[in-house]
PDB file of N, CA and C in Angstrom:
ATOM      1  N   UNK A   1       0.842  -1.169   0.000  1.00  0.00           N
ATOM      2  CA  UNK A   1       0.000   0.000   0.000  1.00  0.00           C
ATOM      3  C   UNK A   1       0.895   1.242   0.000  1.00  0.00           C
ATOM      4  N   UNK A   2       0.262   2.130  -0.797  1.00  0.00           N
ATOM      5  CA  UNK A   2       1.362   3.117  -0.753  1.00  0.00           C
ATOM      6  C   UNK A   2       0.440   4.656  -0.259  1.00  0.00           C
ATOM      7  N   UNK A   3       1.289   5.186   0.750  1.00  0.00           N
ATOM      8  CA  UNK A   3       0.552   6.273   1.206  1.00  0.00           C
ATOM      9  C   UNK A   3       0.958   7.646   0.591  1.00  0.00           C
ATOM     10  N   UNK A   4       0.069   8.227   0.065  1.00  0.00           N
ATOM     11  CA  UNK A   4       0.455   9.550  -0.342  1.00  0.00           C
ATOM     12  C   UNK A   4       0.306  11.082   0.682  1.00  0.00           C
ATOM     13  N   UNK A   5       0.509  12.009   0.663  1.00  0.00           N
ATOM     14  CA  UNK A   5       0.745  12.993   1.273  1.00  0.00           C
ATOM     15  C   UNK A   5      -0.073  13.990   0.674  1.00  0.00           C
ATOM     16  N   UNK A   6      -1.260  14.223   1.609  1.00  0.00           N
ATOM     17  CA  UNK A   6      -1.951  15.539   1.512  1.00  0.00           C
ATOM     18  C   UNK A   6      -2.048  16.711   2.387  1.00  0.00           C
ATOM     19  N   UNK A   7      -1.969  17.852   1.125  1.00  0.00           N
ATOM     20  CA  UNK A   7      -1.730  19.004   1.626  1.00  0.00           C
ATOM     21  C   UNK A   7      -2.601  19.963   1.327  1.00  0.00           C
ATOM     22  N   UNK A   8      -2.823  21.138   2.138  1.00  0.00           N
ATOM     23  CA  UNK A   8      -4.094  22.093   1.656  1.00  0.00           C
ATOM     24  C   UNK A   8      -4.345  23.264   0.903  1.00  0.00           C
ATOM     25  N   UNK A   9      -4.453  23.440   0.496  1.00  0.00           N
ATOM     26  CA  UNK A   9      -4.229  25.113  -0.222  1.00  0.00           C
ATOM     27  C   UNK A   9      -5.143  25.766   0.385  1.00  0.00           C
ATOM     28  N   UNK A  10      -4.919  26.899   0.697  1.00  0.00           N
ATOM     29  CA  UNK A  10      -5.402  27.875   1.604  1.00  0.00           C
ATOM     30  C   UNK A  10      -6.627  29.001  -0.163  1.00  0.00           C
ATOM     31  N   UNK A  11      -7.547  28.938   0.290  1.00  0.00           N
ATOM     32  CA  UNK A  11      -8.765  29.093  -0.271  1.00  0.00           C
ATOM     33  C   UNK A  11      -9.534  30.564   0.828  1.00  0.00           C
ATOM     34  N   UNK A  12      -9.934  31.233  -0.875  1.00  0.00           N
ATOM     35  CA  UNK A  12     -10.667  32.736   0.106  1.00  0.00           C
ATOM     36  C   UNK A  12     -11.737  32.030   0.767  1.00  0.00           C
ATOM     37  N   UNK A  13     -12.685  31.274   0.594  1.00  0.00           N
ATOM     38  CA  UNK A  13     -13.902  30.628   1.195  1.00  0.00           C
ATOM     39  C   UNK A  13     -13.340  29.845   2.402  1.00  0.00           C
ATOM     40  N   UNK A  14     -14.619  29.676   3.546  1.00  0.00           N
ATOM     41  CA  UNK A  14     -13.956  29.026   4.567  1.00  0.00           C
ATOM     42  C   UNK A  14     -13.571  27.944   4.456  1.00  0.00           C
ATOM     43  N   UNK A  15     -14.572  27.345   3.772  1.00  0.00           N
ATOM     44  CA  UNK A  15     -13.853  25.587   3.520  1.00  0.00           C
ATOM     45  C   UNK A  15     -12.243  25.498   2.874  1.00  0.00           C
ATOM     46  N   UNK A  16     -11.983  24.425   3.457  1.00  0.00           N
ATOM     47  CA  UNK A  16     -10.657  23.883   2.787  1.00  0.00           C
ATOM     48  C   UNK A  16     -10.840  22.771   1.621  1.00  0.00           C
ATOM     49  N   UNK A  17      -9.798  22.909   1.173  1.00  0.00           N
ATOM     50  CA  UNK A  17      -9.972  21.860  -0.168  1.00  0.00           C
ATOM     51  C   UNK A  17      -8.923  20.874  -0.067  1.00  0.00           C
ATOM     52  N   UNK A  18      -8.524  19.349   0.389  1.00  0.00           N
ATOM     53  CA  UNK A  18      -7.789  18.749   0.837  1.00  0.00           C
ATOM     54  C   UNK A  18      -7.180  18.350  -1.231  1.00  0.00           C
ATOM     55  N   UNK A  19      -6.174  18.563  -1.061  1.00  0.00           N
ATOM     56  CA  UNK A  19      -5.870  18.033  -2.592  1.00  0.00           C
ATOM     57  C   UNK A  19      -3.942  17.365  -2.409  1.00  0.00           C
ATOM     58  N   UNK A  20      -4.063  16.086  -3.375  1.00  0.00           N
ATOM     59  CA  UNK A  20      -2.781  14.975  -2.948  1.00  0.00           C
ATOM     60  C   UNK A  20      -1.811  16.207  -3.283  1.00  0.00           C
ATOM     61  N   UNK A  21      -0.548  15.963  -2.782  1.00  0.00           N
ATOM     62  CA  UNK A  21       0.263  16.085  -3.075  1.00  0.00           C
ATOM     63  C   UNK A  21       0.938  16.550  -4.418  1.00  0.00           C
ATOM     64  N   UNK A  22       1.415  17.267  -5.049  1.00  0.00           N
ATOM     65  CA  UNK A  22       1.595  17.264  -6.145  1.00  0.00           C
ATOM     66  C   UNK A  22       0.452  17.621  -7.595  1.00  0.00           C
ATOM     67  N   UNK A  23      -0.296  17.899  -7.183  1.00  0.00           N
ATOM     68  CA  UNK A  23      -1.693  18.013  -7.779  1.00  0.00           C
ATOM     69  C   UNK A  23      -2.635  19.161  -8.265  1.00  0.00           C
ATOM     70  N   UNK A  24      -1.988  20.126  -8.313  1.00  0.00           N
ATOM     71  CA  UNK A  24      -2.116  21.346  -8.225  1.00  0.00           C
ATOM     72  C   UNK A  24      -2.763  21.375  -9.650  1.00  0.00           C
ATOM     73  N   UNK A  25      -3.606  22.715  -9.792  1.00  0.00           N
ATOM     74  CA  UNK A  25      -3.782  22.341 -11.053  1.00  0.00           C
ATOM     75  C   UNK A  25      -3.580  23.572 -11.611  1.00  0.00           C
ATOM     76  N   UNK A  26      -2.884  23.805 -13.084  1.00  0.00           N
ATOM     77  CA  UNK A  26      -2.517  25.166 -13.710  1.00  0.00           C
ATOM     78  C   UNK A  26      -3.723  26.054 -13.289  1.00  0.00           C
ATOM     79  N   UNK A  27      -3.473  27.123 -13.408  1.00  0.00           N
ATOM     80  CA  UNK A  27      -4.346  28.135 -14.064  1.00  0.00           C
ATOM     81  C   UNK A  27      -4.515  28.272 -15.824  1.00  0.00           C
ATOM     82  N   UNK A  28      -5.568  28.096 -16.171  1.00  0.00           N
ATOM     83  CA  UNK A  28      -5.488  28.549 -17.950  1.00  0.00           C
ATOM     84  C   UNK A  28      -4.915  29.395 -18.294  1.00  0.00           C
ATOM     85  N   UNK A  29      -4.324  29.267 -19.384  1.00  0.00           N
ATOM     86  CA  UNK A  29      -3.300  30.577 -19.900  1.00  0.00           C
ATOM     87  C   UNK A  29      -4.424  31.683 -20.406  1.00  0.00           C
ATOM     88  N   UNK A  30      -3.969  33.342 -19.567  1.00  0.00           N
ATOM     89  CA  UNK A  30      -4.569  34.150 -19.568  1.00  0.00           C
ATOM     90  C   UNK A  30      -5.545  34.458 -21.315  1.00  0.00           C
ATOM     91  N   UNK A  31      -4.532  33.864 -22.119  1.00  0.00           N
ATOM     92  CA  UNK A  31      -4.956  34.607 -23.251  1.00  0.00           C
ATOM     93  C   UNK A  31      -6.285  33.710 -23.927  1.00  0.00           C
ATOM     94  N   UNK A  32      -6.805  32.363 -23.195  1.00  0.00           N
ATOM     95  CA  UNK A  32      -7.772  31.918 -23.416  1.00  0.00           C
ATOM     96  C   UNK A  32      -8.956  32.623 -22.997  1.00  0.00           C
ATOM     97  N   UNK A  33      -8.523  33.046 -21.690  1.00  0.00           N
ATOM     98  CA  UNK A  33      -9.937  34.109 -21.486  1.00  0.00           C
ATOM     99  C   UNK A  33     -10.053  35.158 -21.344  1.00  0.00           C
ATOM    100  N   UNK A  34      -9.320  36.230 -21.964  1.00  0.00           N
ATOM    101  CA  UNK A  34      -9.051  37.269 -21.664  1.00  0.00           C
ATOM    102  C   UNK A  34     -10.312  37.487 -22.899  1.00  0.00           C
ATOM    103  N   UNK A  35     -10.656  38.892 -22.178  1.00  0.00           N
ATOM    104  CA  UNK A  35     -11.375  39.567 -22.877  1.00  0.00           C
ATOM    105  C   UNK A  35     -12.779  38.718 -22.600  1.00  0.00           C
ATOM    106  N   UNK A  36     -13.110  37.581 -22.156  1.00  0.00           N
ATOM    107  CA  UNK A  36     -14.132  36.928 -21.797  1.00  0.00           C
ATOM    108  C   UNK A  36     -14.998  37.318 -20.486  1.00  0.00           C
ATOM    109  N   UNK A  37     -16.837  37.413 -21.066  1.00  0.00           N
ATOM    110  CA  UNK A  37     -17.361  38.229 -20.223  1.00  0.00           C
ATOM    111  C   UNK A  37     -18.554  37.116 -20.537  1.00  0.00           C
ATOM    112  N   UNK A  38     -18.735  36.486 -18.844  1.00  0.00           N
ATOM    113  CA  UNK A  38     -19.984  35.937 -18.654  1.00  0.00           C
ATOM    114  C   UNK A  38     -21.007  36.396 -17.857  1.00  0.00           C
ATOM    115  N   UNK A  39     -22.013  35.932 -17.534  1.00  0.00           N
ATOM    116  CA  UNK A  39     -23.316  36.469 -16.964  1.00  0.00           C
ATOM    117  C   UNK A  39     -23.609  35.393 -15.424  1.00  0.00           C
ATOM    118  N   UNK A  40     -23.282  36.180 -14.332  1.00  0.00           N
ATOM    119  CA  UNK A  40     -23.670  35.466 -12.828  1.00  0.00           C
ATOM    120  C   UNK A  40     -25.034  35.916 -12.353  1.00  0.00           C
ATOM    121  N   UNK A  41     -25.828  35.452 -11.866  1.00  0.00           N
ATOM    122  CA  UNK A  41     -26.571  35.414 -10.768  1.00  0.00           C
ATOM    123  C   UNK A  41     -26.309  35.037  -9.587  1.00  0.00           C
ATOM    124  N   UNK A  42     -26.896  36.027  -8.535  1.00  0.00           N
ATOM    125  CA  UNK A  42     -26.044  35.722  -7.128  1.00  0.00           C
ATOM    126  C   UNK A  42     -27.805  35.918  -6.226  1.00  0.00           C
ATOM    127  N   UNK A  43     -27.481  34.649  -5.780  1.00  0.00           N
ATOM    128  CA  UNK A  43     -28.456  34.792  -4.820  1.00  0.00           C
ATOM    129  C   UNK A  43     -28.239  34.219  -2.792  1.00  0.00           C
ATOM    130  N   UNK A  44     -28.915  34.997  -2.038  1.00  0.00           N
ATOM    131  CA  UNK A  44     -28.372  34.735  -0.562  1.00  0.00           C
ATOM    132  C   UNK A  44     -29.112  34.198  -0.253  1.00  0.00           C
ATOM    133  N   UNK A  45     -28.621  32.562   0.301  1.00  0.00           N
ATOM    134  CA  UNK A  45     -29.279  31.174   1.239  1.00  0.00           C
ATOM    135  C   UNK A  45     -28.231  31.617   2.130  1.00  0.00           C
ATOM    136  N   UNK A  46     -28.666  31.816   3.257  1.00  0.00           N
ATOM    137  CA  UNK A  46     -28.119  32.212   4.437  1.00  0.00           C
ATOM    138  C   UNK A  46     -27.053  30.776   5.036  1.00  0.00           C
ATOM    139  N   UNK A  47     -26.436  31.253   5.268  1.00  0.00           N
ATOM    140  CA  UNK A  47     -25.294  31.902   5.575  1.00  0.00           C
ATOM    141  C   UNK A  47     -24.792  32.459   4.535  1.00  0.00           C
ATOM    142  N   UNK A  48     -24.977  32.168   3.242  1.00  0.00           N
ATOM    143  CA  UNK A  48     -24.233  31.852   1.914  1.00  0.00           C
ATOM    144  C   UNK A  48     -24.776  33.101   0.710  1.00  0.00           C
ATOM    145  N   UNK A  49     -23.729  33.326  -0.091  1.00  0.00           N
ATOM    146  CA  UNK A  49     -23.790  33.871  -1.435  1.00  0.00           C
ATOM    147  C   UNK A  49     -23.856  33.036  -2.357  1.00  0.00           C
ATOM    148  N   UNK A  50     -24.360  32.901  -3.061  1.00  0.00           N
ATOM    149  CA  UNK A  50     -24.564  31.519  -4.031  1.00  0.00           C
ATOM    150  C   UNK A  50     -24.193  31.880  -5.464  1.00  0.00           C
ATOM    151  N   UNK A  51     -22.992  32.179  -6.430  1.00  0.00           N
ATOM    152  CA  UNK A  51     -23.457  32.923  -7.630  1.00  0.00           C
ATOM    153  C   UNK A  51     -23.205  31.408  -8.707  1.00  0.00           C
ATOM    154  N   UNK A  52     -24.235  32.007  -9.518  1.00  0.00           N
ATOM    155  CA  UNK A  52     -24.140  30.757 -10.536  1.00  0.00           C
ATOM    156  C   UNK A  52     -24.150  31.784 -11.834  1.00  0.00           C
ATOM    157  N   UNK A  53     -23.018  30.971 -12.943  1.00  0.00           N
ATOM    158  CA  UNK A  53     -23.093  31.535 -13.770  1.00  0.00           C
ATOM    159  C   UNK A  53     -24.218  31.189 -14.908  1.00  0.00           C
ATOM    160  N   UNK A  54     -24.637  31.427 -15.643  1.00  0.00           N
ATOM    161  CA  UNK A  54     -25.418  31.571 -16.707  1.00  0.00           C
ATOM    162  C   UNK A  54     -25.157  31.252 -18.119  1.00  0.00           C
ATOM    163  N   UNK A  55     -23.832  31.299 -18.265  1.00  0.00           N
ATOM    164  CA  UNK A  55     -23.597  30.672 -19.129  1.00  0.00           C
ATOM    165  C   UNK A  55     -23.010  29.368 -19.509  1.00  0.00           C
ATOM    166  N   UNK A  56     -22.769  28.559 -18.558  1.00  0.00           N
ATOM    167  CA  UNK A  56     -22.078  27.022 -18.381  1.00  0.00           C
ATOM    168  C   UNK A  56     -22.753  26.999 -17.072  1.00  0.00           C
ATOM    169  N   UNK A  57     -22.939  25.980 -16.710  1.00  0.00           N
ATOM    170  CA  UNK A  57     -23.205  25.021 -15.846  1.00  0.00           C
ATOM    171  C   UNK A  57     -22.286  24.837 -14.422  1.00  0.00           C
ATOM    172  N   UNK A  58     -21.871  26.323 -14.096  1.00  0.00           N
ATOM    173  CA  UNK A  58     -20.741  26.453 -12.959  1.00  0.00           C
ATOM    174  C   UNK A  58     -21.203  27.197 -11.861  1.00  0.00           C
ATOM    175  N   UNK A  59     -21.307  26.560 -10.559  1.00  0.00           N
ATOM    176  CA  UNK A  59     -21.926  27.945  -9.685  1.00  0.00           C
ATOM    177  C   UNK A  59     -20.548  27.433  -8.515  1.00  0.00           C
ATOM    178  N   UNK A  60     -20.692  28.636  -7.689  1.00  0.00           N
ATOM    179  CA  UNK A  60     -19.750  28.577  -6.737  1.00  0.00           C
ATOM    180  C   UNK A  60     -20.563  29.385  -5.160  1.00  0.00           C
ATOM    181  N   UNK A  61     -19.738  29.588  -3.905  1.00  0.00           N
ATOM    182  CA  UNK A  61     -20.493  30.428  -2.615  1.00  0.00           C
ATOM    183  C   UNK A  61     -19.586  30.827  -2.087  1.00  0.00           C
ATOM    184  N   UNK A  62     -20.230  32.068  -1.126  1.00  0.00           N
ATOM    185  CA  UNK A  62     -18.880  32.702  -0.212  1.00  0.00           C
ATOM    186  C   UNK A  62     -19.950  33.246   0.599  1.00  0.00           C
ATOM    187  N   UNK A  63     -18.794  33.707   1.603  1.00  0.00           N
ATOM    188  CA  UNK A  63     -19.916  34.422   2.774  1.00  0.00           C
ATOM    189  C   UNK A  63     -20.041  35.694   2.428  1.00  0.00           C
ATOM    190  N   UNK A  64     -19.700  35.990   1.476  1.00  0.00           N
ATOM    191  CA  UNK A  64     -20.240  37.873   0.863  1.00  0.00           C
ATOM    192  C   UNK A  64     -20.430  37.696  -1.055  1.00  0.00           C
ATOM    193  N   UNK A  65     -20.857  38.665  -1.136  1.00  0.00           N
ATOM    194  CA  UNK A  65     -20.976  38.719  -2.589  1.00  0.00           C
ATOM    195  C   UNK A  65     -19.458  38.634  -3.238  1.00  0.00           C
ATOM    196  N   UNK A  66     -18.800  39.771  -2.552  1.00  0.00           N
ATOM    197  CA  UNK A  66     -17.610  39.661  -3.477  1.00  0.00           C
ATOM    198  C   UNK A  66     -16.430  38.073  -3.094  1.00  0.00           C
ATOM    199  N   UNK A  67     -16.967  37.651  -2.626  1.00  0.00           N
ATOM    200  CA  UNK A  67     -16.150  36.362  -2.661  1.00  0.00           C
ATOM    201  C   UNK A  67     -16.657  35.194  -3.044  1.00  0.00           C
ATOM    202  N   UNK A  68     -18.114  35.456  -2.794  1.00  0.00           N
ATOM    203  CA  UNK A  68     -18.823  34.399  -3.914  1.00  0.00           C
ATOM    204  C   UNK A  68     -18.664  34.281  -5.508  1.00  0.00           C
ATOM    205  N   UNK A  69     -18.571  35.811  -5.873  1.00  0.00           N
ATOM    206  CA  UNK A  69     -17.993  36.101  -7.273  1.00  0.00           C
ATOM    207  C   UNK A  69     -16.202  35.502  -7.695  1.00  0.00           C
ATOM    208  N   UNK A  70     -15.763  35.921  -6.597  1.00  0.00           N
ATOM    209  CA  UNK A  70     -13.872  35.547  -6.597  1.00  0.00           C
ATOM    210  C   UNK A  70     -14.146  34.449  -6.616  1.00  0.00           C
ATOM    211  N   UNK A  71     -15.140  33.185  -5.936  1.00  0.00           N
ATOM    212  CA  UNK A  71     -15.076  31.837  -5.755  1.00  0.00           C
ATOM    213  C   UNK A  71     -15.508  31.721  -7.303  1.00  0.00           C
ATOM    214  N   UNK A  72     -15.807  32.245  -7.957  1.00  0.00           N
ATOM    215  CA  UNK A  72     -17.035  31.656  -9.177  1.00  0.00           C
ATOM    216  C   UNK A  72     -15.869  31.899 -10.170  1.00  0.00           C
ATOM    217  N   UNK A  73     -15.173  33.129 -10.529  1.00  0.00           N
ATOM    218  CA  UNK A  73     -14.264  33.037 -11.519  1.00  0.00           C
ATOM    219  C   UNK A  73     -13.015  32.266 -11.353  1.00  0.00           C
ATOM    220  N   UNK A  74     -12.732  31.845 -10.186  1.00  0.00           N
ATOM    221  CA  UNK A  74     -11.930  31.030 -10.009  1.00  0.00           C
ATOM    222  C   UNK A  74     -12.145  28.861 -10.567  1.00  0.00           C
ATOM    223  N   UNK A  75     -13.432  28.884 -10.099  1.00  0.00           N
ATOM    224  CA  UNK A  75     -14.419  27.757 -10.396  1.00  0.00           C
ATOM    225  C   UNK A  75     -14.347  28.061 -12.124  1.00  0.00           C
ATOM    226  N   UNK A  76     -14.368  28.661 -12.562  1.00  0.00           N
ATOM    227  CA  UNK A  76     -14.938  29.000 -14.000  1.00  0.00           C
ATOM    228  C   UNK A  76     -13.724  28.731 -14.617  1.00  0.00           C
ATOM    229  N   UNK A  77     -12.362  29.717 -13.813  1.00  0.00           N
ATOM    230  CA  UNK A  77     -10.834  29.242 -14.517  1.00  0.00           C
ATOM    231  C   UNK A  77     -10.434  27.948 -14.871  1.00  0.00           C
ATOM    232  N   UNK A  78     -10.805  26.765 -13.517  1.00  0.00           N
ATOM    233  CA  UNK A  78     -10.557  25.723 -13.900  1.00  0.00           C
ATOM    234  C   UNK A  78     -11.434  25.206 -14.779  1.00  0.00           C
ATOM    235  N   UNK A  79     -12.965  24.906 -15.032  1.00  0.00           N
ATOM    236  CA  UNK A  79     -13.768  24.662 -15.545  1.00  0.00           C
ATOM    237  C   UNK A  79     -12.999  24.970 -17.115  1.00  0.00           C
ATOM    238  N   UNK A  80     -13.024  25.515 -17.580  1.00  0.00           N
ATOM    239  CA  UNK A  80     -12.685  26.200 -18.803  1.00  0.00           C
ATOM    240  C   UNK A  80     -10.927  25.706 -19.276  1.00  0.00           C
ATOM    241  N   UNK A  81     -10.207  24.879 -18.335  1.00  0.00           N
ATOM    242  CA  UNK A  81      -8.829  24.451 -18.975  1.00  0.00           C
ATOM    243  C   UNK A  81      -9.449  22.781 -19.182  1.00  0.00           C
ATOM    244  N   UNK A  82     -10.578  22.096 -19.387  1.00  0.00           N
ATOM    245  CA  UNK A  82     -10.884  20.961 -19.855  1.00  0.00           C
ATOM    246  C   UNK A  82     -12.165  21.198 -20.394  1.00  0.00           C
ATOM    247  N   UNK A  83     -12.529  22.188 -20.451  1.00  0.00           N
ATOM    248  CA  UNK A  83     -14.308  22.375 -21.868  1.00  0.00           C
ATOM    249  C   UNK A  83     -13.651  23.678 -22.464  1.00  0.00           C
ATOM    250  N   UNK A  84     -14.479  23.069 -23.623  1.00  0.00           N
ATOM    251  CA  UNK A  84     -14.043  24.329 -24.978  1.00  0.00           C
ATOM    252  C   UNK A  84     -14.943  25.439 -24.390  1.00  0.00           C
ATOM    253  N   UNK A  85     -15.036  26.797 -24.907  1.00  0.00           N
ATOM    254  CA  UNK A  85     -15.474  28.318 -24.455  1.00  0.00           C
ATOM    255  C   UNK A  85     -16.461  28.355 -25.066  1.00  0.00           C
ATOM    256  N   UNK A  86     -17.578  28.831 -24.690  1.00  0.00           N
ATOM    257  CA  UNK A  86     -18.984  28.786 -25.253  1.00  0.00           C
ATOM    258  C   UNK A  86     -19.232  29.769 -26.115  1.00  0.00           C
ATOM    259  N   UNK A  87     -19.666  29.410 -27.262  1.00  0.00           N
ATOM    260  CA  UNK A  87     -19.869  30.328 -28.358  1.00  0.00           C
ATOM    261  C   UNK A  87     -20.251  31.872 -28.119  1.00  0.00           C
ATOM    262  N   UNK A  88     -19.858  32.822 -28.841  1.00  0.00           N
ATOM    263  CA  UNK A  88     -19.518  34.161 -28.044  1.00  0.00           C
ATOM    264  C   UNK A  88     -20.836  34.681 -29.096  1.00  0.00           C
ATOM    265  N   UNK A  89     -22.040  33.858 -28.537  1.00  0.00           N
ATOM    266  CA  UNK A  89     -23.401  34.315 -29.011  1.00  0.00           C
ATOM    267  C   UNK A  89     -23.381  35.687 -27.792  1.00  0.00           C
ATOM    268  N   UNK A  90     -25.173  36.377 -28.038  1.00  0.00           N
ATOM    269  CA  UNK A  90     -25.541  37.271 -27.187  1.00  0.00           C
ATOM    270  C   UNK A  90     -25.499  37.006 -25.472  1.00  0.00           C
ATOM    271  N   UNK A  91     -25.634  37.892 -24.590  1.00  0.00           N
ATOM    272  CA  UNK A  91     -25.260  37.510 -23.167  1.00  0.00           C
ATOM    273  C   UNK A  91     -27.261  36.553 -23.115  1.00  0.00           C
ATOM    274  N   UNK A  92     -27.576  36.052 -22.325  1.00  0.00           N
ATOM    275  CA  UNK A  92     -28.506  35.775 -21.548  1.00  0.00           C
ATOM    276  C   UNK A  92     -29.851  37.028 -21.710  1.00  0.00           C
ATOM    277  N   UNK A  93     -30.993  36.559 -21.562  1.00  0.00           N
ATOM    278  CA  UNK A  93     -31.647  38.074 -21.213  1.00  0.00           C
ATOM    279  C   UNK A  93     -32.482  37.263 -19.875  1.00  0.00           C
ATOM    280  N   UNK A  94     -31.726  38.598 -18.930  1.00  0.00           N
ATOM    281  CA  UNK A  94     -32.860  38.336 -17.498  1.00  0.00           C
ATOM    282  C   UNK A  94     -33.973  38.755 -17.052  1.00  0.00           C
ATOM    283  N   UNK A  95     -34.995  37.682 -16.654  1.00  0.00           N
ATOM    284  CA  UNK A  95     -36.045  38.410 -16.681  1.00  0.00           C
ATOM    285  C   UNK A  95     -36.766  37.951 -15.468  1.00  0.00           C
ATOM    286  N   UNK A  96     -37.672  38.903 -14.750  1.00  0.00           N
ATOM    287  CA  UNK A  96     -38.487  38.275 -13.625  1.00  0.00           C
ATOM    288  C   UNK A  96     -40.057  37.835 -13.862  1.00  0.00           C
ATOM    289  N   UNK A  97     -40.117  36.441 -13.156  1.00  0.00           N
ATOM    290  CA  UNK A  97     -41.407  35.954 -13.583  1.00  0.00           C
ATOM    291  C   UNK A  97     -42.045  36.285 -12.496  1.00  0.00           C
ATOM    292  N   UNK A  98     -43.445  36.866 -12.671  1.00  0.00           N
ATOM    293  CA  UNK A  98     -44.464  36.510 -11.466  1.00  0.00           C
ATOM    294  C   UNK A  98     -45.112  35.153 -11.698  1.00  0.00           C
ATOM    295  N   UNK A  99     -45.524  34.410 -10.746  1.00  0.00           N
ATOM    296  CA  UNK A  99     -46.986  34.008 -10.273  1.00  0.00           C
ATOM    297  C   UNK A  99     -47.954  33.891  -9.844  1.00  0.00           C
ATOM    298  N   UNK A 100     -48.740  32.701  -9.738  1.00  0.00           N
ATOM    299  CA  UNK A 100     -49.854  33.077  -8.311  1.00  0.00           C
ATOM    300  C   UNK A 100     -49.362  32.322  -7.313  1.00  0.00           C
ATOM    301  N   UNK A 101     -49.223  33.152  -6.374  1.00  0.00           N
ATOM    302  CA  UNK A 101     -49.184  32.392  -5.006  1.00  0.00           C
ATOM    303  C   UNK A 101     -50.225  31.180  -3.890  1.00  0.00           C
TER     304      UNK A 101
END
């Protein structure tokens, strides 16, 4: 049996992320997303900031907005160095629904 060695990376969110040894994973090279502009929604479940993006299938949380957002483009960095970039159609259009209660 062979034991490996885990270590933590220190993360803006409170949770920790236990990851092996050696395992780190790049950051995408800037020039893949530069200039790239997606669409979040952020909504508060208490304790939590919740933002999900809108255009892929990526949401992330923090205990404030602006770190729920830092958690989300960070989530999105990795996301995006193993899926191709989503066609640079129009943004989303947001809209609010009523119902009946």
């Amino acid at each position: 049996m062979t034991l490996r060695a885990l270590v933590t990376r220190p993360r803006p969110s409170a949770t920790r992320r236990t990851v092996p040894a050696g395992h780190f994973r790049r950051r995408p090279s800037t020039s893949k997303l530069l200039g790239m502009r997606l669409t979040a929604a952020i909504t508060h479940e208490p304790p939590w900031y919740v933002a999900r993006c809108l255009d892929v299938e990526v949401a992330s949380q923090g205990e404030s907005v602006e770190e729920a957002l830092d958690n989300l483009r960070e989530a999105l960095e990795l996301y995006f160095e193993d899926a191709p970039l989503p066609d640079s159609g129009e943004p989303p259009i947001i809209a609010s629904v009523e119902i009946a209660a």
